[in-house]
N, C-alpha and C. Protein backbone atom coordinates (compact mmCIF):
# COMPACT_ATOMS: atom_id res chain seq x y z
N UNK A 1 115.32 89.79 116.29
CA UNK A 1 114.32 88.90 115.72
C UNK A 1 114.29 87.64 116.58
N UNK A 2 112.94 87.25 117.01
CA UNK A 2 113.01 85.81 117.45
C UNK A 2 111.91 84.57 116.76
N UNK A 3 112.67 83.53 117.50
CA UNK A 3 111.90 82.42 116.56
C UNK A 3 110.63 82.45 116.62
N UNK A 4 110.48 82.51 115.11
CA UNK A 4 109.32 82.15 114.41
C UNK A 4 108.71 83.33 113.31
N UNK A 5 109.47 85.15 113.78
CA UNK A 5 109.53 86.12 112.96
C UNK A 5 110.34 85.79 111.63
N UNK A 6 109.30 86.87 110.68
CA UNK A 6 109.59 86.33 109.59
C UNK A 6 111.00 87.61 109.23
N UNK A 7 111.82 86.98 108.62
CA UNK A 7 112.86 88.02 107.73
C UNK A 7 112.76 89.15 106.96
N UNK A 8 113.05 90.31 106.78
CA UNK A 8 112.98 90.88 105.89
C UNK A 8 113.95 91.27 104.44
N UNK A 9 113.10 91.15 103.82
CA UNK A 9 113.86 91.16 102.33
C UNK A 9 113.61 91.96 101.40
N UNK A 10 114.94 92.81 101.59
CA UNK A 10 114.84 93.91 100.84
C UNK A 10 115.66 93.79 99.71
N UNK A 11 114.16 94.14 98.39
CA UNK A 11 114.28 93.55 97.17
C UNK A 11 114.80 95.53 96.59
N UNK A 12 114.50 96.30 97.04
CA UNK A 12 115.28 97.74 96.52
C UNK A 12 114.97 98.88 97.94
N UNK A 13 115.72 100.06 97.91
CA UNK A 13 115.40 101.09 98.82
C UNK A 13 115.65 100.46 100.48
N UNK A 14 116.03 101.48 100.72
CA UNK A 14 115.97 101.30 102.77
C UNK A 14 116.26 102.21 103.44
N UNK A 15 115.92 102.53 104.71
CA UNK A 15 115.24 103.34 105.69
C UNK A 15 116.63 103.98 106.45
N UNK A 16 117.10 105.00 106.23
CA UNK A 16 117.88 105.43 106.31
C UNK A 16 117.85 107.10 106.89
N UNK A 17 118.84 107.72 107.55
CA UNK A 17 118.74 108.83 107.74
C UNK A 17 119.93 109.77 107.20
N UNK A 18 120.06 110.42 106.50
CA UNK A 18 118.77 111.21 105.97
C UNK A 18 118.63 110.22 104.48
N UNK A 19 117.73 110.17 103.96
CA UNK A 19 116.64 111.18 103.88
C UNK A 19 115.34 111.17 105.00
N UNK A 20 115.19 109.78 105.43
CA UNK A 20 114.46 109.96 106.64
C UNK A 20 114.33 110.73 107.87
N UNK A 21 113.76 111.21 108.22
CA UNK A 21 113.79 111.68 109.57
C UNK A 21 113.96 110.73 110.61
N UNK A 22 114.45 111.17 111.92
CA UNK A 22 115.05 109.73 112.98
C UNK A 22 113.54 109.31 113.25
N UNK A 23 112.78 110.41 113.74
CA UNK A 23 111.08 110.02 113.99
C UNK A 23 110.43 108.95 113.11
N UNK A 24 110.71 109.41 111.69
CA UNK A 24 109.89 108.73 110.60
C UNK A 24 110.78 107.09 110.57
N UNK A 25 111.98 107.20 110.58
CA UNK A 25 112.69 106.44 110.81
C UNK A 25 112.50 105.04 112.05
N UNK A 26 112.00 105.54 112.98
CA UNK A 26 111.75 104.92 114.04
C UNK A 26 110.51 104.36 113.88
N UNK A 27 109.43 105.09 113.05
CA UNK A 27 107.96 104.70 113.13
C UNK A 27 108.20 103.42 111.74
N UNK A 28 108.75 103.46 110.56
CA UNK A 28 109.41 102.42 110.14
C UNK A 28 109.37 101.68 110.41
N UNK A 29 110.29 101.23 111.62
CA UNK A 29 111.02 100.17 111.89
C UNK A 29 109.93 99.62 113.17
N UNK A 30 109.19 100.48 113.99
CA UNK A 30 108.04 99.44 114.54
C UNK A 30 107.24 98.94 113.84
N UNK A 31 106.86 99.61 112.58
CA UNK A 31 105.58 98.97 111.85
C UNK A 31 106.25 97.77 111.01
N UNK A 32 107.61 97.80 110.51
CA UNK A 32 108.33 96.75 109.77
C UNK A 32 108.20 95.42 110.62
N UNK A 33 108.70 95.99 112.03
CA UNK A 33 108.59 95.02 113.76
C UNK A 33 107.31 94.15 113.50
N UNK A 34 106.32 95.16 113.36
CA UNK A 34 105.05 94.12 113.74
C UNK A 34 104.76 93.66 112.46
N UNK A 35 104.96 93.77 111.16
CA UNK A 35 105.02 93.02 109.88
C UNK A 35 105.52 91.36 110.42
N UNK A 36 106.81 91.41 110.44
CA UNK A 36 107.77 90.37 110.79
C UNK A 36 107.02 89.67 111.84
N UNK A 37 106.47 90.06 112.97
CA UNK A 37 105.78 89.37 114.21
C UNK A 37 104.36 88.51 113.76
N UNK A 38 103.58 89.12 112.41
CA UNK A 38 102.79 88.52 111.95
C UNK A 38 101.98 89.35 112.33
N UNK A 39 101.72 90.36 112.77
CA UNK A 39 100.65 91.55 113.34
C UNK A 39 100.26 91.98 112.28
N UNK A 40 98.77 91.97 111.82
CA UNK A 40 98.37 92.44 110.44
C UNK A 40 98.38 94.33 110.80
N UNK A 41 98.48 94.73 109.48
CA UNK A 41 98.23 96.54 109.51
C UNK A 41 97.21 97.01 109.17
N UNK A 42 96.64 97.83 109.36
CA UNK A 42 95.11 98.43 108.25
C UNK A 42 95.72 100.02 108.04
N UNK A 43 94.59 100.34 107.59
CA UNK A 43 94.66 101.91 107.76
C UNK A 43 94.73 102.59 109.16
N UNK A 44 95.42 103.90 109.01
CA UNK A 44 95.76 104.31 108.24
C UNK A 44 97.29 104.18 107.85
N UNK A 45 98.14 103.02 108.60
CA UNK A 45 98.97 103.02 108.49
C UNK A 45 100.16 102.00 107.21
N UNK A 46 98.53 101.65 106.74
CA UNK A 46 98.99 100.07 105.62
C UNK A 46 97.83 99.95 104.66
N UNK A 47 97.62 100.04 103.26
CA UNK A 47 96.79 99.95 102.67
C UNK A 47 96.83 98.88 101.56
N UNK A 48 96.10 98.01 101.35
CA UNK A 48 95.99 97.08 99.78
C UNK A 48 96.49 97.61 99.12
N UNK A 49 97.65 97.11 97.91
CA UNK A 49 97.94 97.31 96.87
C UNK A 49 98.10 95.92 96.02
N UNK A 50 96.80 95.50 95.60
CA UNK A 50 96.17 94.70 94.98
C UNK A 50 96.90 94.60 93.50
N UNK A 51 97.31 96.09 92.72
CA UNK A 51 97.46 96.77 91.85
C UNK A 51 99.19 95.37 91.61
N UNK A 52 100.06 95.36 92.59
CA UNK A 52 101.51 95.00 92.01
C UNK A 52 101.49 93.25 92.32
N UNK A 53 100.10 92.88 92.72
CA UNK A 53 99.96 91.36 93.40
C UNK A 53 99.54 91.09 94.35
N UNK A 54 99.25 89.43 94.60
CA UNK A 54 98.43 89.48 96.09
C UNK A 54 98.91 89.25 97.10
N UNK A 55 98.82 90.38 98.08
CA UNK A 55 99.66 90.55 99.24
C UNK A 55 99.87 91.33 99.24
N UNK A 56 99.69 92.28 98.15
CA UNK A 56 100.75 93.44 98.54
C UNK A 56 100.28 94.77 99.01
N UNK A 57 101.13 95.28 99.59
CA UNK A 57 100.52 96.60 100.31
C UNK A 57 101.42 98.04 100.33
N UNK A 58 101.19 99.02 100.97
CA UNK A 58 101.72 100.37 101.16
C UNK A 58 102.07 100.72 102.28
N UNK A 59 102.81 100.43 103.12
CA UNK A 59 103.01 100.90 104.70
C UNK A 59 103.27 102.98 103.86
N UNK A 60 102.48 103.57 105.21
CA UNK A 60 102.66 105.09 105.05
C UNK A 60 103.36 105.42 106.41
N UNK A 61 104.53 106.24 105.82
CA UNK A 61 105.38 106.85 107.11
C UNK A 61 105.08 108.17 106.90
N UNK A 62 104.54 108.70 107.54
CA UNK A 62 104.54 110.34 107.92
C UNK A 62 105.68 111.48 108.22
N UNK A 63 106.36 112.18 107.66
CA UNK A 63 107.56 112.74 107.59
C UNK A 63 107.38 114.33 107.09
N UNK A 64 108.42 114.65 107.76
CA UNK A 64 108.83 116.69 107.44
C UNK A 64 108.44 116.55 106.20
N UNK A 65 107.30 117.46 106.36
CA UNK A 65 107.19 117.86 104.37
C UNK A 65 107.31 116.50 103.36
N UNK A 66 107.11 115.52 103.45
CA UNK A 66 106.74 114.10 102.83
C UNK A 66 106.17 112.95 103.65
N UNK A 67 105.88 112.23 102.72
CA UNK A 67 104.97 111.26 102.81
C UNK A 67 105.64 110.07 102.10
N UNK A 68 106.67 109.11 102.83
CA UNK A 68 107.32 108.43 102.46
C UNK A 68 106.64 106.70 102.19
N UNK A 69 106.74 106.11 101.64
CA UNK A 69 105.73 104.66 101.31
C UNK A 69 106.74 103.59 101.05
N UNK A 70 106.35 102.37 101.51
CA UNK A 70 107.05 101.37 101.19
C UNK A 70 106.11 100.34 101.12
N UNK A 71 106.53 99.68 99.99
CA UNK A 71 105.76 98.48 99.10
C UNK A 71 106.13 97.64 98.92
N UNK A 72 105.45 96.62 100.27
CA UNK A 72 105.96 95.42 100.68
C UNK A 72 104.90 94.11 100.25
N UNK A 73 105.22 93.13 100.51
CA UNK A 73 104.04 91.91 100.38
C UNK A 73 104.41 90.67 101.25
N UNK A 74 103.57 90.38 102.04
CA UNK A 74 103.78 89.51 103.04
C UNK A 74 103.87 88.10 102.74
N UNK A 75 104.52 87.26 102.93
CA UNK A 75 104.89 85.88 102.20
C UNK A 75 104.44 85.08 103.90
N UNK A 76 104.48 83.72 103.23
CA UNK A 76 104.63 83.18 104.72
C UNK A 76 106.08 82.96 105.53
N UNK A 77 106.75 83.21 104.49
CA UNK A 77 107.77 82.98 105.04
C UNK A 77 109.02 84.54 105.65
N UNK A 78 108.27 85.40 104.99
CA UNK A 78 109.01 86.80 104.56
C UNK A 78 108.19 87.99 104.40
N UNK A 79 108.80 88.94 104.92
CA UNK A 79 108.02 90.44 104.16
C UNK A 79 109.27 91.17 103.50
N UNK A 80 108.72 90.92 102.25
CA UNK A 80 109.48 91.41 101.30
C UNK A 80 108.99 92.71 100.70
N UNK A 81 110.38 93.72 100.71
CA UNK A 81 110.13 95.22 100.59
C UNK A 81 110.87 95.46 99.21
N UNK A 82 109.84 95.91 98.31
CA UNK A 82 109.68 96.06 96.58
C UNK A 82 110.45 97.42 96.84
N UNK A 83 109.77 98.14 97.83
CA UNK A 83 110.25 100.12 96.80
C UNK A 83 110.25 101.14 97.52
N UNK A 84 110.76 101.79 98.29
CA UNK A 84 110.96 102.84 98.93
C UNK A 84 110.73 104.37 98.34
N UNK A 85 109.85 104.61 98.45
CA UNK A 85 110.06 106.25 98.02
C UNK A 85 108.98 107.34 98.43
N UNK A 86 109.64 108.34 98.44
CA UNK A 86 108.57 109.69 99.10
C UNK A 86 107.07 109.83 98.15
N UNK A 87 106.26 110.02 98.20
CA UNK A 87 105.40 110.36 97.30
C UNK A 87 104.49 111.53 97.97
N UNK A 88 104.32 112.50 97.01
CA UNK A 88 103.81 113.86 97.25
C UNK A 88 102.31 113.96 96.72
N UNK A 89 101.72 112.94 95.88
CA UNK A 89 100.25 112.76 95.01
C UNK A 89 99.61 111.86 95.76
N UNK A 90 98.25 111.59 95.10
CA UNK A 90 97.40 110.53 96.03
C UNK A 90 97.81 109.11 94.95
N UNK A 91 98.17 109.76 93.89
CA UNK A 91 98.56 108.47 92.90
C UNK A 91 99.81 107.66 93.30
N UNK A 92 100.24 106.27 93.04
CA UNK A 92 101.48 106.02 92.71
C UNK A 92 102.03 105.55 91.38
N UNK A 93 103.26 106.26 90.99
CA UNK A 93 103.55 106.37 89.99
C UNK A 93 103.11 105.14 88.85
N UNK A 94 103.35 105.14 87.75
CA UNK A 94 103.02 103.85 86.50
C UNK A 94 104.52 103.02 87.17
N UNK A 95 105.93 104.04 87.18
CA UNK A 95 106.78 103.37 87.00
C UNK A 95 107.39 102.55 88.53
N UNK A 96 106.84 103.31 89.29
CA UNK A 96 106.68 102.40 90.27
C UNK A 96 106.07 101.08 90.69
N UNK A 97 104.98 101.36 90.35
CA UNK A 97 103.84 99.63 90.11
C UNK A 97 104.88 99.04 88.90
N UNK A 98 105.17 99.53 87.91
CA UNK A 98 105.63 98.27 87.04
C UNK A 98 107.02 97.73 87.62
N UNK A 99 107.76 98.66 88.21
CA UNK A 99 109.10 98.31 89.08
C UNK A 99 108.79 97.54 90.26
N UNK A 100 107.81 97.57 91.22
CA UNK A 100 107.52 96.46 91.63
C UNK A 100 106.83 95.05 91.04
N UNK A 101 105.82 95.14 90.27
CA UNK A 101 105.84 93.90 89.83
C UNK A 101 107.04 93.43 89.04
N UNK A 102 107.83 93.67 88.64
CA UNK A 102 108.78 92.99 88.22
C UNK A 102 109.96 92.55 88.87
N UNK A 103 110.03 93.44 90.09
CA UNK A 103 111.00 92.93 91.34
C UNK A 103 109.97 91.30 91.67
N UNK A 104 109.04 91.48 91.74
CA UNK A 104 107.99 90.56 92.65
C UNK A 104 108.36 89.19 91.18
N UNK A 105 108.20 89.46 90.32
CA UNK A 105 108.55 88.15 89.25
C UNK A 105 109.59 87.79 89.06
N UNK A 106 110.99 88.64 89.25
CA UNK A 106 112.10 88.27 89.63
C UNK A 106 112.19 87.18 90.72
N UNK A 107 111.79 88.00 92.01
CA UNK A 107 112.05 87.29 93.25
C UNK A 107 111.35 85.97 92.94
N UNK A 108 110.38 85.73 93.07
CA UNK A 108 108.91 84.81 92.94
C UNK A 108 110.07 83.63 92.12
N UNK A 109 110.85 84.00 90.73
CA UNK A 109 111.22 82.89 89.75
C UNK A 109 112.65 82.31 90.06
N UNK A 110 112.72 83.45 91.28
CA UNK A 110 114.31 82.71 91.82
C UNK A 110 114.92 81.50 92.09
């Protein structure tokens, strides 16, 4: 990390092998890279998730037989990572959105 990248703060879940793949693993950690650098994401690799607060989004990692997501929200000071998990639907779970907003009101009232 150099000056002026922002930190990452991981509020649950992390990028690990296994269950990750080293590939999926690697694609991770550049897109986390350019989070931190201030490099905005779009599709298809980062989508709005309006749904857990503002800022927040879906980085998609592409993986063997899953489709792994992490649900982060960009601060000015931080990109803070809510939730790690595979998802196999186009939905994300109820209990996921409510597990991140409540990580996010935790953190936020710290």
């Amino acid at each position: 990390m150099t000056h002026g990248d922002k930190p990452l703060v991981w509020l649950h879940g992390e990028i690990k092998t296994p269950p990750f793949s080293p590939t999926a693993r690697l694609e991770a950690g550049y897109l986390l890279r350019q989070l931190q650098m201030g490099n905005p994401l779009g599709m298809p690799q980062s989508r709005p998730m309006p749904v857990i607060g503002v800022w927040g989004h879906e980085l998609r990692i592409q993986d063997a037989g899953i489709t792994w997501r992490l649900v982060y929200r960009t601060d000015p000071d931080a990109v803070v990572i809510l939730e790690v998990f595979g998802k196999k639907t186009r939905t994300t779970p109820r209990d996921v959105i409510d597990r991140c907003r409540r990580r996010l009101r935790d953190y936020d009232n710290a």
